[in-house]
C-alpha atoms as a PDB file:
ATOM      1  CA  UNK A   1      -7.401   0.629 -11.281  1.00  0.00           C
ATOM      2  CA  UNK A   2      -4.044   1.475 -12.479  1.00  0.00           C
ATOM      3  CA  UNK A   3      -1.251  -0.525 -14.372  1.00  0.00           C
ATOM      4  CA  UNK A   4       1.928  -0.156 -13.520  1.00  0.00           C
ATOM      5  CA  UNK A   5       4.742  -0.789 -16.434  1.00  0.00           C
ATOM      6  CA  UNK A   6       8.250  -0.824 -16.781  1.00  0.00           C
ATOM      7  CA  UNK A   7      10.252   1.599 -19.209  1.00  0.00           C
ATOM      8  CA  UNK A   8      14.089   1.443 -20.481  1.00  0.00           C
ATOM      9  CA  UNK A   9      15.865   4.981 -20.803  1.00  0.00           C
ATOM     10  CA  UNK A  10      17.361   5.104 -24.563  1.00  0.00           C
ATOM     11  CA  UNK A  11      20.750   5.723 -23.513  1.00  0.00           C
ATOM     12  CA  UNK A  12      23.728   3.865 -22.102  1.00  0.00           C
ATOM     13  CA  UNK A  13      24.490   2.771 -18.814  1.00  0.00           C
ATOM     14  CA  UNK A  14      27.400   5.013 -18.983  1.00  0.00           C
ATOM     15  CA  UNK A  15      25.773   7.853 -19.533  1.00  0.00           C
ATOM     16  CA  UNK A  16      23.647   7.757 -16.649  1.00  0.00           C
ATOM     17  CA  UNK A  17      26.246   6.308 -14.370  1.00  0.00           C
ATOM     18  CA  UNK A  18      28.441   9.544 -15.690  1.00  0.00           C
ATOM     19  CA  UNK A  19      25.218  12.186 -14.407  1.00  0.00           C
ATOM     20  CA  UNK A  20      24.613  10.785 -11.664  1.00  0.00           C
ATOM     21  CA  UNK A  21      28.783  11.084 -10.752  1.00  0.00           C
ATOM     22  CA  UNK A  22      28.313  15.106 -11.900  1.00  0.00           C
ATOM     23  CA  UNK A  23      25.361  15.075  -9.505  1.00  0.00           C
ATOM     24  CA  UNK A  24      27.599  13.335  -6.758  1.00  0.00           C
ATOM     25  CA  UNK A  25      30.388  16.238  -7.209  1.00  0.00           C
ATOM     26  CA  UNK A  26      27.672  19.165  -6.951  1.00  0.00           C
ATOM     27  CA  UNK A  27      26.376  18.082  -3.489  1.00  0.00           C
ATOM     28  CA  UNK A  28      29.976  17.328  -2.060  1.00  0.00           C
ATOM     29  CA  UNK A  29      31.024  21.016  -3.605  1.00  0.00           C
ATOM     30  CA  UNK A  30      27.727  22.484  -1.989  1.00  0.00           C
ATOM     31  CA  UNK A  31      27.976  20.520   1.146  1.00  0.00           C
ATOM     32  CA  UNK A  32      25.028  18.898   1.227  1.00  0.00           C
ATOM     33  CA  UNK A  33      23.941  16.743   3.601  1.00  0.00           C
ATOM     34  CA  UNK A  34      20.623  14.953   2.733  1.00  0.00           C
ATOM     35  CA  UNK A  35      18.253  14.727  -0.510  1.00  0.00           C
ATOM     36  CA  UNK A  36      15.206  13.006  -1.074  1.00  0.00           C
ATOM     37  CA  UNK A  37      16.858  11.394  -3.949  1.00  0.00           C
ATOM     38  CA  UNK A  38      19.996   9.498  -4.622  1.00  0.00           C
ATOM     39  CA  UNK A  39      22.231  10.831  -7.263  1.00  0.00           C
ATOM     40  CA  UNK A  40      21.396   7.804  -9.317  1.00  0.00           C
ATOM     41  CA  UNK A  41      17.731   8.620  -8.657  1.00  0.00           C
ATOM     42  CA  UNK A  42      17.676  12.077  -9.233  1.00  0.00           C
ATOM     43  CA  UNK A  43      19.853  11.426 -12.905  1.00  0.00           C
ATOM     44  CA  UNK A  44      17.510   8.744 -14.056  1.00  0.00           C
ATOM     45  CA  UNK A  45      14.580  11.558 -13.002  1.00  0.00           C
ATOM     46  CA  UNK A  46      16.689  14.065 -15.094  1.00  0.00           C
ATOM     47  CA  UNK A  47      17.097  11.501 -18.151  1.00  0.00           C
ATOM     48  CA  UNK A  48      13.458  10.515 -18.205  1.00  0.00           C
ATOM     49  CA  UNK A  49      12.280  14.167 -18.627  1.00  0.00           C
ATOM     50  CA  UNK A  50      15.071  14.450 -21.556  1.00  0.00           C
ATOM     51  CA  UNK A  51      14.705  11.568 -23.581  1.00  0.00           C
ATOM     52  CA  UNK A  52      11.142  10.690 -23.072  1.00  0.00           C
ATOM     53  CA  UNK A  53       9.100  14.075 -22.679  1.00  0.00           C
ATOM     54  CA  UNK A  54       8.043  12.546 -19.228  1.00  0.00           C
ATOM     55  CA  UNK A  55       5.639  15.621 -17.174  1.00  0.00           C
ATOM     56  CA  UNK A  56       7.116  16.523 -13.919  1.00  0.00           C
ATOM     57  CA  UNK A  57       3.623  15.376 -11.837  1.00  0.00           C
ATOM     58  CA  UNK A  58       4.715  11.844 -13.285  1.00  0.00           C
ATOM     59  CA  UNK A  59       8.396  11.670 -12.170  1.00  0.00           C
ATOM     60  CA  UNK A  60       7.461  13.652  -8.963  1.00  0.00           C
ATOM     61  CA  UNK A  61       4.412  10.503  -8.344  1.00  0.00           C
ATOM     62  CA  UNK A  62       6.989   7.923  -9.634  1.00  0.00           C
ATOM     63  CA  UNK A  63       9.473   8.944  -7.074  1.00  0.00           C
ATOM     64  CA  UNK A  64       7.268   9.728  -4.411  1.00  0.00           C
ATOM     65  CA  UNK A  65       8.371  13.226  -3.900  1.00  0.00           C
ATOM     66  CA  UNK A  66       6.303  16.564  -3.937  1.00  0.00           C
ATOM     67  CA  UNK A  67       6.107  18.564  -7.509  1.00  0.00           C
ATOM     68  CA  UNK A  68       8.242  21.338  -6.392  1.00  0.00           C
ATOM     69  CA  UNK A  69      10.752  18.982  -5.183  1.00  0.00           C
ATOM     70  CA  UNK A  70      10.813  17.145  -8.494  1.00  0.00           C
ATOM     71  CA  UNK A  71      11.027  20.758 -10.361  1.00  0.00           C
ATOM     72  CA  UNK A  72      14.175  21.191  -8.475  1.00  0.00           C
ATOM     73  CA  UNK A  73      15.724  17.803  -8.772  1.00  0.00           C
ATOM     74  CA  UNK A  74      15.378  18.639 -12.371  1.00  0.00           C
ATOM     75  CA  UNK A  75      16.773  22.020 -12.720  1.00  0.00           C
ATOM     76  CA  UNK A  76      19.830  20.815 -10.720  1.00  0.00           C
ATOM     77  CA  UNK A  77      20.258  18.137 -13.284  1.00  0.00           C
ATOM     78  CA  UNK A  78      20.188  20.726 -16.373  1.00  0.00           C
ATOM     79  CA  UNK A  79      22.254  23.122 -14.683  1.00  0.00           C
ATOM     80  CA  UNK A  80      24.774  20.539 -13.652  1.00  0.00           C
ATOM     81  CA  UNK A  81      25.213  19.670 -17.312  1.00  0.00           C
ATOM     82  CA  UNK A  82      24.916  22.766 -18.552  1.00  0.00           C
ATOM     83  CA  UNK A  83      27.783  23.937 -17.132  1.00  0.00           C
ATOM     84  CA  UNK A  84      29.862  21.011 -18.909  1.00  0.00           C
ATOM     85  CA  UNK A  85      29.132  22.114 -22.360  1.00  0.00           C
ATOM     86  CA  UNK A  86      32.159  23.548 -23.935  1.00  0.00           C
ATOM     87  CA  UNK A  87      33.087  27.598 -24.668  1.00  0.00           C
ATOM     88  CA  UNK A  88      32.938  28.481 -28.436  1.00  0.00           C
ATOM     89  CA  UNK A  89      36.492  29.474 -28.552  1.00  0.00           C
ATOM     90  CA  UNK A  90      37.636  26.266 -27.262  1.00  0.00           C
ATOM     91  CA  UNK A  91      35.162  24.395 -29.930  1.00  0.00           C
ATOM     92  CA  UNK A  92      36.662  26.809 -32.455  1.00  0.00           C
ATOM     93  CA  UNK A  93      40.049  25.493 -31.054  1.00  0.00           C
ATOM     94  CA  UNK A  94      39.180  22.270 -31.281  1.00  0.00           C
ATOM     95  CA  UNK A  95      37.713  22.134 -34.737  1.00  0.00           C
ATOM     96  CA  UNK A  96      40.954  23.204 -36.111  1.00  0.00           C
ATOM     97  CA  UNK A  97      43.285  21.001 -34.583  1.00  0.00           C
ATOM     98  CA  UNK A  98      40.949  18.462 -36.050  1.00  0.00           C
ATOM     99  CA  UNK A  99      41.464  19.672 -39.448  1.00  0.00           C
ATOM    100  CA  UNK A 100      37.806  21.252 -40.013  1.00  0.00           C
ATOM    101  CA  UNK A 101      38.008  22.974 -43.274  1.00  0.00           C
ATOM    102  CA  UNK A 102      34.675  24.587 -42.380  1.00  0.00           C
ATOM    103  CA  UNK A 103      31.886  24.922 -39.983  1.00  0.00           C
ATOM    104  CA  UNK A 104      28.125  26.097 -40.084  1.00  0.00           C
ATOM    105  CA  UNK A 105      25.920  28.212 -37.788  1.00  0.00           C
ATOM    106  CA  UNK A 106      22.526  27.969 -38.270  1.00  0.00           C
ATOM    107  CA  UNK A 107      19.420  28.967 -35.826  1.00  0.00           C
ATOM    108  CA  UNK A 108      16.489  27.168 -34.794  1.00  0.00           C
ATOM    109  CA  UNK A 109      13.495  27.794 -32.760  1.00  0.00           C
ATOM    110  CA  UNK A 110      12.705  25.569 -29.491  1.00  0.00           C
ATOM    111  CA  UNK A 111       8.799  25.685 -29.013  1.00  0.00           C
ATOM    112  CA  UNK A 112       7.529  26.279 -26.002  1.00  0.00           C
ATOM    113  CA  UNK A 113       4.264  27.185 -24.225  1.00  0.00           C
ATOM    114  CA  UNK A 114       2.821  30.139 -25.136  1.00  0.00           C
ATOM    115  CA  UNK A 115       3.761  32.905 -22.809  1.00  0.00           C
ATOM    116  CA  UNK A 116       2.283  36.266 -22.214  1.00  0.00           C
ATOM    117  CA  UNK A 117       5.678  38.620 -22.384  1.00  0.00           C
ATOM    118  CA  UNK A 118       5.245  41.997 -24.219  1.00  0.00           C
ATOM    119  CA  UNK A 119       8.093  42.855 -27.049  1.00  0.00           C
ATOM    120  CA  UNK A 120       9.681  46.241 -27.503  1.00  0.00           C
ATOM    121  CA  UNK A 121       7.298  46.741 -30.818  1.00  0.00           C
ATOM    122  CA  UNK A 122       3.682  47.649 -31.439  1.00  0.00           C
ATOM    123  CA  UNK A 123       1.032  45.903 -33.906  1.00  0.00           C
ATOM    124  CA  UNK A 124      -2.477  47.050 -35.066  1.00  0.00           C
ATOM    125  CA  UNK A 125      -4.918  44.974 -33.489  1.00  0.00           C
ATOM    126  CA  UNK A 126      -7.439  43.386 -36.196  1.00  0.00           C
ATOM    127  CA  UNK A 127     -10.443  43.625 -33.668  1.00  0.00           C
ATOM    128  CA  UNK A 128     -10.341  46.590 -31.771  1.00  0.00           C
ATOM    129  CA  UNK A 129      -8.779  50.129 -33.241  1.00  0.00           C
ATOM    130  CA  UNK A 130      -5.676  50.127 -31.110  1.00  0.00           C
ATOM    131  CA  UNK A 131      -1.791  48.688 -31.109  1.00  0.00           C
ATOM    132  CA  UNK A 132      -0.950  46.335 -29.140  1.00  0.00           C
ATOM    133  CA  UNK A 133       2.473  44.962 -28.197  1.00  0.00           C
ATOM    134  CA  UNK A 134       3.925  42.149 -29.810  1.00  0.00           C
ATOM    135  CA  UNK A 135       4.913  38.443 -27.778  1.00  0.00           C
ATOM    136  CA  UNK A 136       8.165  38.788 -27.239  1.00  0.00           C
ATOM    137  CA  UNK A 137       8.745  34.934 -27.608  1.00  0.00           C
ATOM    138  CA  UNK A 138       6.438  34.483 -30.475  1.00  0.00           C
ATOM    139  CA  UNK A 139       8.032  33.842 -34.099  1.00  0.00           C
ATOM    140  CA  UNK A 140       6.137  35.024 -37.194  1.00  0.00           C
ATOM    141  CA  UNK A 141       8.215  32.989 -39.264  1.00  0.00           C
ATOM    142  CA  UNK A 142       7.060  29.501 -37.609  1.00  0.00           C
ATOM    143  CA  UNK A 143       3.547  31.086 -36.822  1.00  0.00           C
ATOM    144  CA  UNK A 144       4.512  29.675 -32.479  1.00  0.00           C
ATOM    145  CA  UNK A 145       6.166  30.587 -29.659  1.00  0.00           C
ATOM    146  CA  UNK A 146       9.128  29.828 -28.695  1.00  0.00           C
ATOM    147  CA  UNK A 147      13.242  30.630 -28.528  1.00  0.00           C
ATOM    148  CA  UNK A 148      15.985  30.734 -30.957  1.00  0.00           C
ATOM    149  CA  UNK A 149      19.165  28.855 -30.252  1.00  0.00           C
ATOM    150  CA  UNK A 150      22.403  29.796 -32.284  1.00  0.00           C
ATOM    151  CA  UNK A 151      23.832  25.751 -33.342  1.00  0.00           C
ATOM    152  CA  UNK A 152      27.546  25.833 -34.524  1.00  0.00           C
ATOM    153  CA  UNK A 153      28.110  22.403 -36.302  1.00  0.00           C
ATOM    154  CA  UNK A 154      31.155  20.528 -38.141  1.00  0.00           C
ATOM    155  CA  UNK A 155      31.305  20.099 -41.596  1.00  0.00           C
ATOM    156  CA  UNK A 156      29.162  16.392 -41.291  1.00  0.00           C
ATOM    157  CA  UNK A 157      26.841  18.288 -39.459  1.00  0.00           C
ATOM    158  CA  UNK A 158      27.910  17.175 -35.798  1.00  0.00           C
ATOM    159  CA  UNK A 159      26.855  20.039 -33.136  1.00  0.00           C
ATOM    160  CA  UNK A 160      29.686  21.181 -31.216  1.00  0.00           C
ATOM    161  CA  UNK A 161      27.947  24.219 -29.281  1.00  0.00           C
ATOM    162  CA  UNK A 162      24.924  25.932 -28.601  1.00  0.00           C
ATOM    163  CA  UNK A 163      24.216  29.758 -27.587  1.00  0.00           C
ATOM    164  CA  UNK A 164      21.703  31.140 -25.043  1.00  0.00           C
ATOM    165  CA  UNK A 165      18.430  31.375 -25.685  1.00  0.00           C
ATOM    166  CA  UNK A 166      17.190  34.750 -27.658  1.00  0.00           C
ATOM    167  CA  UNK A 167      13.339  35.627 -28.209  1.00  0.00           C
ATOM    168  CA  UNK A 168      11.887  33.463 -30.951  1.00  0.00           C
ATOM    169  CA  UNK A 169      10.650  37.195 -32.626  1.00  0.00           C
ATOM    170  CA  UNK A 170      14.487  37.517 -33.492  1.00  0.00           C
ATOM    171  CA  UNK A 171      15.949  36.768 -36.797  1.00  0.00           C
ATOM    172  CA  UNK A 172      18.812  34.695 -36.883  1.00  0.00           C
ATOM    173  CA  UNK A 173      21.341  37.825 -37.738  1.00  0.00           C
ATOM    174  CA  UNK A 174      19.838  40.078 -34.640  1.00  0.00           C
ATOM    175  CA  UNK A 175      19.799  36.495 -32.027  1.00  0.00           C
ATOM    176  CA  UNK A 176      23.785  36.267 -33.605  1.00  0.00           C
ATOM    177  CA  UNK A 177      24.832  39.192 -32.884  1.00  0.00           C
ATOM    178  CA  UNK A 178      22.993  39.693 -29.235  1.00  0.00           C
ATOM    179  CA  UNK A 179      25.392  36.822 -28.507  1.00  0.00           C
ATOM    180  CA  UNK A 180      28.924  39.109 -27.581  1.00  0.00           C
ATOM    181  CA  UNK A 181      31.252  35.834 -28.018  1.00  0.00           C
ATOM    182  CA  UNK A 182      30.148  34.495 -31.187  1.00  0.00           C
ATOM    183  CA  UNK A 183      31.032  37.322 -33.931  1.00  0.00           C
ATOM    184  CA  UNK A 184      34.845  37.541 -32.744  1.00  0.00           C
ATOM    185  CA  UNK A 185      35.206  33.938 -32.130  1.00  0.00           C
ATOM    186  CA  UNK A 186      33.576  33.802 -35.966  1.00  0.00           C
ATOM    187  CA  UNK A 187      35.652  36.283 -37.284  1.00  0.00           C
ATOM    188  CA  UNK A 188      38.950  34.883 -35.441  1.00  0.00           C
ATOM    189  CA  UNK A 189      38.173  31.174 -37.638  1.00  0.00           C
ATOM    190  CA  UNK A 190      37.508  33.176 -40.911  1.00  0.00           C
ATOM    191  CA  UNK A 191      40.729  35.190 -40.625  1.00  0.00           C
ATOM    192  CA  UNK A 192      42.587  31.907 -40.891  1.00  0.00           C
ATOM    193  CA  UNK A 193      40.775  31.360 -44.362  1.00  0.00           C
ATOM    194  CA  UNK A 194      38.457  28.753 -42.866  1.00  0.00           C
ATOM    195  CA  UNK A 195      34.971  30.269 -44.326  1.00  0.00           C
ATOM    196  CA  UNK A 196      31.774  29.675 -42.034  1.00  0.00           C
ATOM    197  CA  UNK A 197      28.574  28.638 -43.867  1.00  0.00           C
ATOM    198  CA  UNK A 198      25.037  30.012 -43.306  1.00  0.00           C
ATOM    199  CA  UNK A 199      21.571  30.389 -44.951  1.00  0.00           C
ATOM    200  CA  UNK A 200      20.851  34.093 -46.258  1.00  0.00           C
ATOM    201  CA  UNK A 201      18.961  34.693 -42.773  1.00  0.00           C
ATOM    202  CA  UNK A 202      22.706  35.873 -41.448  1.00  0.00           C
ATOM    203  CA  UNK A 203      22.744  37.989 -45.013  1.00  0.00           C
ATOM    204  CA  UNK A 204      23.755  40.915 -42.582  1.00  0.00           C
ATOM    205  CA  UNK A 205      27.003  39.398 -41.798  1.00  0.00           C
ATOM    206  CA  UNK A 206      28.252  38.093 -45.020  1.00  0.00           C
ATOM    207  CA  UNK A 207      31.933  39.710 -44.424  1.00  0.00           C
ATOM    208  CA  UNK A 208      31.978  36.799 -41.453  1.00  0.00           C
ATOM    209  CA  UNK A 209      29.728  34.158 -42.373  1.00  0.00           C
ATOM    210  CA  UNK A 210      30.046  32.942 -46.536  1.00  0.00           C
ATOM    211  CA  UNK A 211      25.915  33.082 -47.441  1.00  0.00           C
ATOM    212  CA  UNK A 212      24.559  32.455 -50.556  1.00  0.00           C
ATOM    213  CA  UNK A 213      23.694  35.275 -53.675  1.00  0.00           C
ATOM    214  CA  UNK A 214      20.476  36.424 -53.109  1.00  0.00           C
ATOM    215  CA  UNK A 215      18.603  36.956 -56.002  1.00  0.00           C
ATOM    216  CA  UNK A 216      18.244  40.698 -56.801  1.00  0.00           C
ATOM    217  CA  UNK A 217      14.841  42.587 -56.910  1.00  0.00           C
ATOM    218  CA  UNK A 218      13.020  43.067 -60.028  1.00  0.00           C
ATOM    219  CA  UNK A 219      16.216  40.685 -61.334  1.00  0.00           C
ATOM    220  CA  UNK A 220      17.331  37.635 -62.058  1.00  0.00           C
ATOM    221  CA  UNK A 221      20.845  35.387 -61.053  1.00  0.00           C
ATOM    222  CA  UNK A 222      23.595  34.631 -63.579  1.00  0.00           C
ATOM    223  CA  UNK A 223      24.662  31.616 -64.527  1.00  0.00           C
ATOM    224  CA  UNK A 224      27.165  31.255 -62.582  1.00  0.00           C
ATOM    225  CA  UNK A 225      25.688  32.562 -59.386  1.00  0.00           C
ATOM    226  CA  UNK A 226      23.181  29.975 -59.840  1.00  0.00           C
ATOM    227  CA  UNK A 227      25.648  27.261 -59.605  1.00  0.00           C
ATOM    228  CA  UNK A 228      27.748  28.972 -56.683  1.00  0.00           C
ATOM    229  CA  UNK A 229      24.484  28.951 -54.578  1.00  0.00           C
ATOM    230  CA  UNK A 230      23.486  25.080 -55.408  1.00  0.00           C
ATOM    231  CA  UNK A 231      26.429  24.127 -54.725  1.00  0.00           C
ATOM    232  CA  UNK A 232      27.180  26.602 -51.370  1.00  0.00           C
ATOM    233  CA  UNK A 233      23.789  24.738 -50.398  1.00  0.00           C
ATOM    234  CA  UNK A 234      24.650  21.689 -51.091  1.00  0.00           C
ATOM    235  CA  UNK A 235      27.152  22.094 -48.458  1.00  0.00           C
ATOM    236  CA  UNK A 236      25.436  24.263 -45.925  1.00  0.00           C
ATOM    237  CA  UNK A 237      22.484  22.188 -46.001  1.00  0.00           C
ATOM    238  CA  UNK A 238      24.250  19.353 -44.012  1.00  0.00           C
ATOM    239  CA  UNK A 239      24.927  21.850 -41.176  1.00  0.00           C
ATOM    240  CA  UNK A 240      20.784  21.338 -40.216  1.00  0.00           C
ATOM    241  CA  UNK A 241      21.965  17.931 -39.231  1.00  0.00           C
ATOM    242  CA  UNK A 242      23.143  19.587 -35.815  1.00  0.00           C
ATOM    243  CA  UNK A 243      19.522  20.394 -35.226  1.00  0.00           C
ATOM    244  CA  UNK A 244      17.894  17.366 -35.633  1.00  0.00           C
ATOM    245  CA  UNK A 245      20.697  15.471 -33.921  1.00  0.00           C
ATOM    246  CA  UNK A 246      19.594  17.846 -30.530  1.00  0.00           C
ATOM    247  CA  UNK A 247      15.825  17.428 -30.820  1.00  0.00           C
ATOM    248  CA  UNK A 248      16.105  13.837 -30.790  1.00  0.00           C
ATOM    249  CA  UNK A 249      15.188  14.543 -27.202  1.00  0.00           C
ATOM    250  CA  UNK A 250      11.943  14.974 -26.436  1.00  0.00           C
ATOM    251  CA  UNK A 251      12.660  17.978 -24.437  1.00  0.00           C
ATOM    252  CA  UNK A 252      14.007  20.503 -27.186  1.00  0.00           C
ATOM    253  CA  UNK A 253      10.508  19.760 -29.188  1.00  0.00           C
ATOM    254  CA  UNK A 254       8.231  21.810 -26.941  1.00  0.00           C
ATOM    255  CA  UNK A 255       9.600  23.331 -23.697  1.00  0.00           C
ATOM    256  CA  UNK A 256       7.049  23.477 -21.167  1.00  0.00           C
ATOM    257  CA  UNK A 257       9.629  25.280 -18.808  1.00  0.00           C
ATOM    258  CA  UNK A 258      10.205  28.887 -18.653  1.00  0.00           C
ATOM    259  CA  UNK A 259      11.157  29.883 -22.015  1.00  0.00           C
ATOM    260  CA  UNK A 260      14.473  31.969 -20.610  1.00  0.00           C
ATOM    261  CA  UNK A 261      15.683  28.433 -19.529  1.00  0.00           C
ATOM    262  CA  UNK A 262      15.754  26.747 -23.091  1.00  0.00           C
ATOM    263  CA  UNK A 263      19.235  27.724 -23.482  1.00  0.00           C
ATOM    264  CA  UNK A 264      20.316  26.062 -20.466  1.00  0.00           C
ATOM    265  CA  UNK A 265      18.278  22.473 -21.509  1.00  0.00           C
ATOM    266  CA  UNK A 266      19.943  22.813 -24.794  1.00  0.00           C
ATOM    267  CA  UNK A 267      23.332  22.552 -23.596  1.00  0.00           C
ATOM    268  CA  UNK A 268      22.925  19.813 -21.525  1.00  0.00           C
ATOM    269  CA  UNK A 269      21.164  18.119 -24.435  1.00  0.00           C
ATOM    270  CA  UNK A 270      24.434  18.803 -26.138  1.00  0.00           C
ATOM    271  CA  UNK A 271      26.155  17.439 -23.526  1.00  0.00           C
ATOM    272  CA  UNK A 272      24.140  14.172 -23.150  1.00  0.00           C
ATOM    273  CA  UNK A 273      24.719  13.893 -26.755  1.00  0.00           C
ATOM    274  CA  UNK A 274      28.320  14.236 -26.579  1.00  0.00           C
ATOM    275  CA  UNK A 275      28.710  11.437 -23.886  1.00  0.00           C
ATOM    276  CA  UNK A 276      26.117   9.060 -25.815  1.00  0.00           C
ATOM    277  CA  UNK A 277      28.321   9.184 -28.994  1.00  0.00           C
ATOM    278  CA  UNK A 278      31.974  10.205 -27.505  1.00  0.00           C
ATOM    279  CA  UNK A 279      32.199  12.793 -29.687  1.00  0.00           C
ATOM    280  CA  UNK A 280      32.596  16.809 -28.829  1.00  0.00           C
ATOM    281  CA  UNK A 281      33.951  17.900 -32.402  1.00  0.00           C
END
């Protein structure tokens, strides 16, 4: 026998009154005429997955809809707030006029389901005599699959944008630069002598983003240097703030969509975050 319960959605009314009006704009621009849910249905469908990690069978049997009609509801509601999350330049923009002295970029990796793509590169197998190619989506850093998402923050740490999603394989430098917006928009803020922090994965960069000395090989840091990196950490460290803040939904801890749409959930996340807390910079 099953028990039915109720559950309360961690956010504000507001929030879900204010997807559910997006929702209500999409179907009057795409003229159309009937759904299976209301707007306010298909948001509170969208939320649930969000916030509370809920599997599509459930919200499909909850609302009494098929599973491929639920996987669509869904995707509708992450592209509709996708598409709300601002461009970098106008973050960049925005960060300035609000007296930002710095910002931080800093990349993290979105698990997801393990996924059988081939990578460009080759590794020896350990059972058989023969190379085999490398999971594209698989990180050998975090020993799991999944994607790396670029996370431009204020100087409290606040995320204010978030890139597409690159193979978790990359390194932060390579998923940086595979991103054609964010080294001019980066370079544009440092030539106004407003330095961007990073961690020594963007080492490859350092004329554009400040990192800190890396200790030479065979050698040791100065003095000095030593004190210049605690304290550029000190700093920079805050930045990982931005990260945490977006994973506090469910849905950016493991991604059991297709991996090539993590970039897409992670701007609405930063969207939904943005309206929870009225704050964008």
């Amino acid at each position: 026998m099953s028990v039915a319960y109720i559950a309360i959605l961690p956010l504000p009314e507001s929030t879900v009154t204010h997807v559910a009006g997006l929702l209500a704009a999409r179907r009057q621009a795409l003229g159309t005429r009937w759904r299976a849910l209301t707007c306010l249905e298909q948001a509170v469908l969208g939320l649930r997955w969000f916030t509370d990690g809920t599997r599509v069978e459930q919200l499909a049997l909850d609302n009494a809809i098929g599973r491929t009609t639920a996987y669509d509801s869904l995707h509708e509601v992450i592209d509709t707030l996708a598409a709300q999350a601002p461009a970098l330049h106008n973050v960049l923009l925005a960060a300035k006029v609000a007296g930002h002295q710095h910002i931080s970029v800093d990349g993290t990796l979105i698990h997801t389901d393990r996924v059988g793509q081939a990578g460009p590169t080759t590794a020896k197998a350990t059972s058989v005599p023969r190379r085999v190619k490398v999971d594209l989506w698989w990180s050998g850093k975090h020993g799991r699959h999944g994607g790396n998402i670029q996370v431009v923050t204020a100087p409290d740490g606040w995320p204010m944008w978030t890139s597409e999603v690159r193979p978790g394989r990359e390194h932060d430098v390579t998923a940086l630069r595979a991103h054609p917006e964010m080294l001019p928009a980066l370079t544009d803020w440092t030539g106004e002598n407003l330095p961007v922090l990073g961690d020594l994965g963007y080492l490859g960069e350092a004329t554009t983003i400040t990192v800190a000395v890396k200790k030479p090989k065979g050698g040791q840091l100065t003095d000095e240097q030593k004190t210049a990196n605690k304290a550029h950490n000190q700093v920079r460290a805050v930045g990982e703030r931005g990260n945490a803040l977006l994973k506090w939904f469910k849905a950016l801890r493991r991604v059991s969509l297709c991996p090539c749409r993590i970039g897409a959930i992670a701007a609405a996340a930063l969207v939904l975050l943005h309206l929870q807390h009225g704050r964008s910079v």
